[in-house]
Protein backbone atom coordinates (compact mmCIF):
# COMPACT_ATOMS: atom_id res chain seq x y z
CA UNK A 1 0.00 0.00 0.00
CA UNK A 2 1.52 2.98 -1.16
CA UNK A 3 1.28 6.58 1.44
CA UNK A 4 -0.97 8.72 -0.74
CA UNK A 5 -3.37 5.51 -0.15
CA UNK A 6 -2.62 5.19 3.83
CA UNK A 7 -3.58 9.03 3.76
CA UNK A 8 -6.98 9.06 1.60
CA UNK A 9 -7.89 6.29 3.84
CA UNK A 10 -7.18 8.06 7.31
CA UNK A 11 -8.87 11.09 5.84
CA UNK A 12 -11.64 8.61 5.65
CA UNK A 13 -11.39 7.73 9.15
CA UNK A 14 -11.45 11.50 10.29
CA UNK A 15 -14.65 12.30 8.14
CA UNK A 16 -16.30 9.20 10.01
CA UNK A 17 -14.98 9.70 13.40
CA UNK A 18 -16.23 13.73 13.29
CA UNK A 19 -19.75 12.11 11.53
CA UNK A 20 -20.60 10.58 14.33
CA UNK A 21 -19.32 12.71 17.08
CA UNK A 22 -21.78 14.99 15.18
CA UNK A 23 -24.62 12.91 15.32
CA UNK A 24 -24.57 11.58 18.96
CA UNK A 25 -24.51 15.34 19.38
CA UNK A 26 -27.28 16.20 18.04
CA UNK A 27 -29.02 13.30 18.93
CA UNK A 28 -27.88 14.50 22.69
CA UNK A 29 -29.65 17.52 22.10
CA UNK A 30 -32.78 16.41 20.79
CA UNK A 31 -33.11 13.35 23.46
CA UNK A 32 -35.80 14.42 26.35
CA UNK A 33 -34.32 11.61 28.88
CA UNK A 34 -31.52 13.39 30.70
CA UNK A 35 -29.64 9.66 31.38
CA UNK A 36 -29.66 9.33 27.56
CA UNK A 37 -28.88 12.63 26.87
CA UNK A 38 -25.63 12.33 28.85
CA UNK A 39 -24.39 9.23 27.39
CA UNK A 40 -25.10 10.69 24.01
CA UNK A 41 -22.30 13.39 24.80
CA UNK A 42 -19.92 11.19 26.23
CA UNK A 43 -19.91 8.71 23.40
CA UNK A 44 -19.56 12.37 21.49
CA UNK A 45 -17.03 13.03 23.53
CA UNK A 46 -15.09 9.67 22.61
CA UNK A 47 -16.06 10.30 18.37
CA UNK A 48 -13.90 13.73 18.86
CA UNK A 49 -11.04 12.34 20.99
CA UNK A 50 -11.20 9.37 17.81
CA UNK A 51 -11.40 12.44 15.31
CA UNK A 52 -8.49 14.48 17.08
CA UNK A 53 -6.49 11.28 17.23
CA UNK A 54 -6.44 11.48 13.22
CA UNK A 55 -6.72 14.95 12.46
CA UNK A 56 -2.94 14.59 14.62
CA UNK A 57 -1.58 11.65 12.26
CA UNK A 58 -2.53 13.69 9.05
CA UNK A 59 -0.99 16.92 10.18
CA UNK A 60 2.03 15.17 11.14
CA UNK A 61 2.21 13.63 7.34
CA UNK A 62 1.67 17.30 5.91
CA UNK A 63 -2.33 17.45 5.47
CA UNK A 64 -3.74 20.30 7.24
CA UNK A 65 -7.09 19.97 8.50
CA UNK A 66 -9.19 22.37 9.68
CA UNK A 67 -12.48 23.27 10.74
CA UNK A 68 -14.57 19.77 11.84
CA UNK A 69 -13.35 18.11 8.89
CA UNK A 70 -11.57 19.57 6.04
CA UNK A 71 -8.19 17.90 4.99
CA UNK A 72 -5.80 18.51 2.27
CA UNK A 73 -2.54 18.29 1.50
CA UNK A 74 -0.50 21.47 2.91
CA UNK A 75 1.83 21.19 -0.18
CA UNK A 76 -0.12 21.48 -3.26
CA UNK A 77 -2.74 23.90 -4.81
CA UNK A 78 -5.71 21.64 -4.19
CA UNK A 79 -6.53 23.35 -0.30
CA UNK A 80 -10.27 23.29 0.78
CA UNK A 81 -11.67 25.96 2.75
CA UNK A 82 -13.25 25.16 5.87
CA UNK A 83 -13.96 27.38 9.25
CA UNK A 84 -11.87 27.05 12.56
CA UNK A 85 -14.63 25.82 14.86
CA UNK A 86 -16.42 22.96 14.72
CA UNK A 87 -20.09 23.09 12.86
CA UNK A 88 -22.69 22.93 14.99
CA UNK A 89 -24.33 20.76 12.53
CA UNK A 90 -23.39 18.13 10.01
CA UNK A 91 -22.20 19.21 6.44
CA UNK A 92 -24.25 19.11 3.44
CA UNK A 93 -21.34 17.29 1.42
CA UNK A 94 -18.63 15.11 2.22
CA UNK A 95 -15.90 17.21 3.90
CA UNK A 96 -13.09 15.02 2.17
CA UNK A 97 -14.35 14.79 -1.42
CA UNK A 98 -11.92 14.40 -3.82
């Protein structure tokens, strides 16, 4: 497996980690059962700790990431935009399309 693959693939794993970190999330806040509700954040909690876990690996290998979920290479012309704080809600699009 060559490293441009190892990357596309972890940049995989960071759009699913921060999907579901921001769906327990919401699901959190939508949930009336305050037992519920709180284990809905935690297992948030553990999606994002998943999510920062990779966003780390990629910037070490040169892909900036930014935002919830934007990654691209820090060394070519093909950047994506993205904001510095995490959505409050889930994107429209995949944040790591090609």
């Amino acid at each position: 497996m060559q490293v441009g693959d190892v990357t596309e693939r972890v940049k995989e794993f960071f759009q699913d980690e921060y999907n579901a970190m921001t769906l327990y999330r919401e699901l959190a806040e939508i949930e009336g059962d305050d037992e519920m509700k709180r284990r809905l954040m935690e297992i948030s909690a553990m999606e994002r700790s998943h999510m920062d876990f990779w966003r780390s690996f990629l910037e070490r290998r040169g892909v900036r990431v930014e935002g919830g979920g934007r990654a691209s290479r820090s060394d070519t012309s093909n950047s994506r935009g993205g904001s510095s704080a995490y959505p409050s809600s889930p994107p429209s699009s995949h944040y790591l399309s090609p």
